[in-house]
Protein backbone atom coordinates (compact mmCIF):
# COMPACT_ATOMS: atom_id res chain seq x y z
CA UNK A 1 -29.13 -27.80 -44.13
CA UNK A 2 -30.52 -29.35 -41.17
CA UNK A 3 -31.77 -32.39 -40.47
CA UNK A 4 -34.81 -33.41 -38.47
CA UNK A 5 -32.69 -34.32 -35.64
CA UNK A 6 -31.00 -31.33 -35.16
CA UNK A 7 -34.34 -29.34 -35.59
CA UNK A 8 -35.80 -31.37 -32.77
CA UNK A 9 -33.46 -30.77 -30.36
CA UNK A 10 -32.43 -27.05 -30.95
CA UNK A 11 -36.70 -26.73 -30.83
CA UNK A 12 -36.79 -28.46 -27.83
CA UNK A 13 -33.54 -26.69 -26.37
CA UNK A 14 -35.47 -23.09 -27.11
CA UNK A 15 -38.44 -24.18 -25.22
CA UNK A 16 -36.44 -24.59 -22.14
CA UNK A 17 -34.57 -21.37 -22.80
CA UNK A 18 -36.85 -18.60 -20.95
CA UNK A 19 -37.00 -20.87 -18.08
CA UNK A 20 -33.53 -20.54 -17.42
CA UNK A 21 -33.24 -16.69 -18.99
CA UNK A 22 -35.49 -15.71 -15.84
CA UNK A 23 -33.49 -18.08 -13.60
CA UNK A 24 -30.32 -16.03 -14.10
CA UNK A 25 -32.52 -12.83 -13.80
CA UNK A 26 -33.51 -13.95 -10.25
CA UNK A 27 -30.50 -14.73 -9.47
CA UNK A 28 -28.85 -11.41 -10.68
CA UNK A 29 -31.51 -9.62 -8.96
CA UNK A 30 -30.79 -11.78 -5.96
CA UNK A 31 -27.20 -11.13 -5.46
CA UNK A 32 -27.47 -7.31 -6.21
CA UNK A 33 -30.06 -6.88 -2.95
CA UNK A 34 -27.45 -9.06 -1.10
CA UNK A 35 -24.54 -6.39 -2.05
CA UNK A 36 -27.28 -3.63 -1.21
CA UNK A 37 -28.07 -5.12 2.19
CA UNK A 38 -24.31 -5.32 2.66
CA UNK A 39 -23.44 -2.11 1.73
CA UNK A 40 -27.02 -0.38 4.13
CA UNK A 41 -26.01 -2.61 7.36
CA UNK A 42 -22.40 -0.74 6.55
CA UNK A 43 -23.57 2.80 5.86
CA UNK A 44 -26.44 2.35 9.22
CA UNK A 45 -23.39 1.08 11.87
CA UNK A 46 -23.44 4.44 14.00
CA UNK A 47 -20.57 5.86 16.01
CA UNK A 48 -21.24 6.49 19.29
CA UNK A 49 -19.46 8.37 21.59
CA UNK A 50 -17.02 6.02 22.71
CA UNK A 51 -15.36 4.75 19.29
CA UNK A 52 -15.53 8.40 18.21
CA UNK A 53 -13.22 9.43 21.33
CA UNK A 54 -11.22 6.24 21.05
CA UNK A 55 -10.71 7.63 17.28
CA UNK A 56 -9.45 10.67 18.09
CA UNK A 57 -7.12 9.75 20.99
CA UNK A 58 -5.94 7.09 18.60
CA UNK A 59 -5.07 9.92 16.26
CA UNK A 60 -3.89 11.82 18.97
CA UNK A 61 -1.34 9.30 19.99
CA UNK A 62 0.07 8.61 16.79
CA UNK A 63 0.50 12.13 16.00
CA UNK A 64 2.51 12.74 19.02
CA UNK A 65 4.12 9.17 17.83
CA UNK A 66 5.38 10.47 15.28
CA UNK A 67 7.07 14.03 16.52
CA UNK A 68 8.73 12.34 19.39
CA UNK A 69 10.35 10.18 16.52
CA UNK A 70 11.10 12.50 14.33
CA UNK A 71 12.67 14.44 17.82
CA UNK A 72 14.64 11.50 18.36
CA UNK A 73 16.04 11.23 14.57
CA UNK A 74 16.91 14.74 14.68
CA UNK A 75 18.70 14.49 18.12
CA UNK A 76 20.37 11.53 16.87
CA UNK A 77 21.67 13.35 13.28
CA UNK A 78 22.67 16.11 15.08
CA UNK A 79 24.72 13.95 17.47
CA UNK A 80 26.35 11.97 14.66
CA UNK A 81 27.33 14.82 12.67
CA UNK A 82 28.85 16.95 15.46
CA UNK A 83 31.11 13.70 15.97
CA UNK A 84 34.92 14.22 14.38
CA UNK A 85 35.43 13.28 11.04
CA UNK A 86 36.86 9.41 11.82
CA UNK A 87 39.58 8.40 8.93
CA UNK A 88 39.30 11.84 7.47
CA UNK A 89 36.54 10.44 5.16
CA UNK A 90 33.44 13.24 4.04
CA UNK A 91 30.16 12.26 5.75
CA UNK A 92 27.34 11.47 3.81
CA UNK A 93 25.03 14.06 5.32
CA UNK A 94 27.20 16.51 3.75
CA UNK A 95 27.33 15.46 0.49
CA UNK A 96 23.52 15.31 0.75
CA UNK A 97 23.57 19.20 -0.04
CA UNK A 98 25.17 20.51 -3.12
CA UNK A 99 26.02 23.50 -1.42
CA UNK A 100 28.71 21.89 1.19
CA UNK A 101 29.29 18.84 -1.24
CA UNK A 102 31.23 21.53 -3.37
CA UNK A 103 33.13 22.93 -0.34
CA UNK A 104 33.95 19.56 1.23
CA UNK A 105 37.18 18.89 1.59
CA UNK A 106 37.60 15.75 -0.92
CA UNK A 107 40.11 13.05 1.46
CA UNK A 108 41.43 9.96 -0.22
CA UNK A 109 40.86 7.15 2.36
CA UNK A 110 42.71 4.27 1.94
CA UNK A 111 40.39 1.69 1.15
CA UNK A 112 41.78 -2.43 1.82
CA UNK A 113 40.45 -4.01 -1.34
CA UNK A 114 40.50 -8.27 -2.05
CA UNK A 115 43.11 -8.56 -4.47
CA UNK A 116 41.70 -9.41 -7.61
CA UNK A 117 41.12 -13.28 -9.26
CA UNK A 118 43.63 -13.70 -12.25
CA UNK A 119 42.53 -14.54 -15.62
């Protein structure tokens, strides 16, 4: 049951309620034409000439970046892999194809290990 209190102030709560219903409607509708102006100013900024060609060397440049490092790393792999076998030990590289990992000589290398904490 309620009393005449409560009935007062939930009436007089409800009469204030479609004043602040269309408040948060405006103020919906108000930040949706802010994201829509946001996202227009964003769709209208035009390339000209100028970015579009700085763009494409851009592209241009990073392409040919990348090649001469991927030139480099292949010089490089090539170098380290013609290089004699130092301690007898199989390189990695050759391992990295099951092919030669099955023909590779397998070398025990004598490995210096800490000698090991007693229990």
């Amino acid at each position: 049951m309620v009393s005449s209190h409560e009935r007062h102030k939930l009436m007089r709560n409800f009469r204030r309620e479609p004043a602040c219903v269309l408040a948060l409607m405006l103020k919906c509708v108000a930040g949706l034409l802010i994201i829509a102006g946001v996202a227009l100013i964003g769709a209208q900024t035009d390339l000209s000439g100028d970015v579009a060609a700085d763009r494409l060397h851009a592209q241009r440049h990073d392409s040919a970046s990348l090649a001469h490092g991927k030139r480099l790393y292949e010089e490089r792999r090539a170098r380290f892999e013609s290089r004699p076998n130092a301690g007898g030990a199989v390189m990695r590289s050759s391992l990295s194809n099951p092919a030669n990992a099955a023909s590779a000589p397998r070398t025990e290398a004598r490995s210096e290990s800490l000698p090991r904490a007693s229990n």
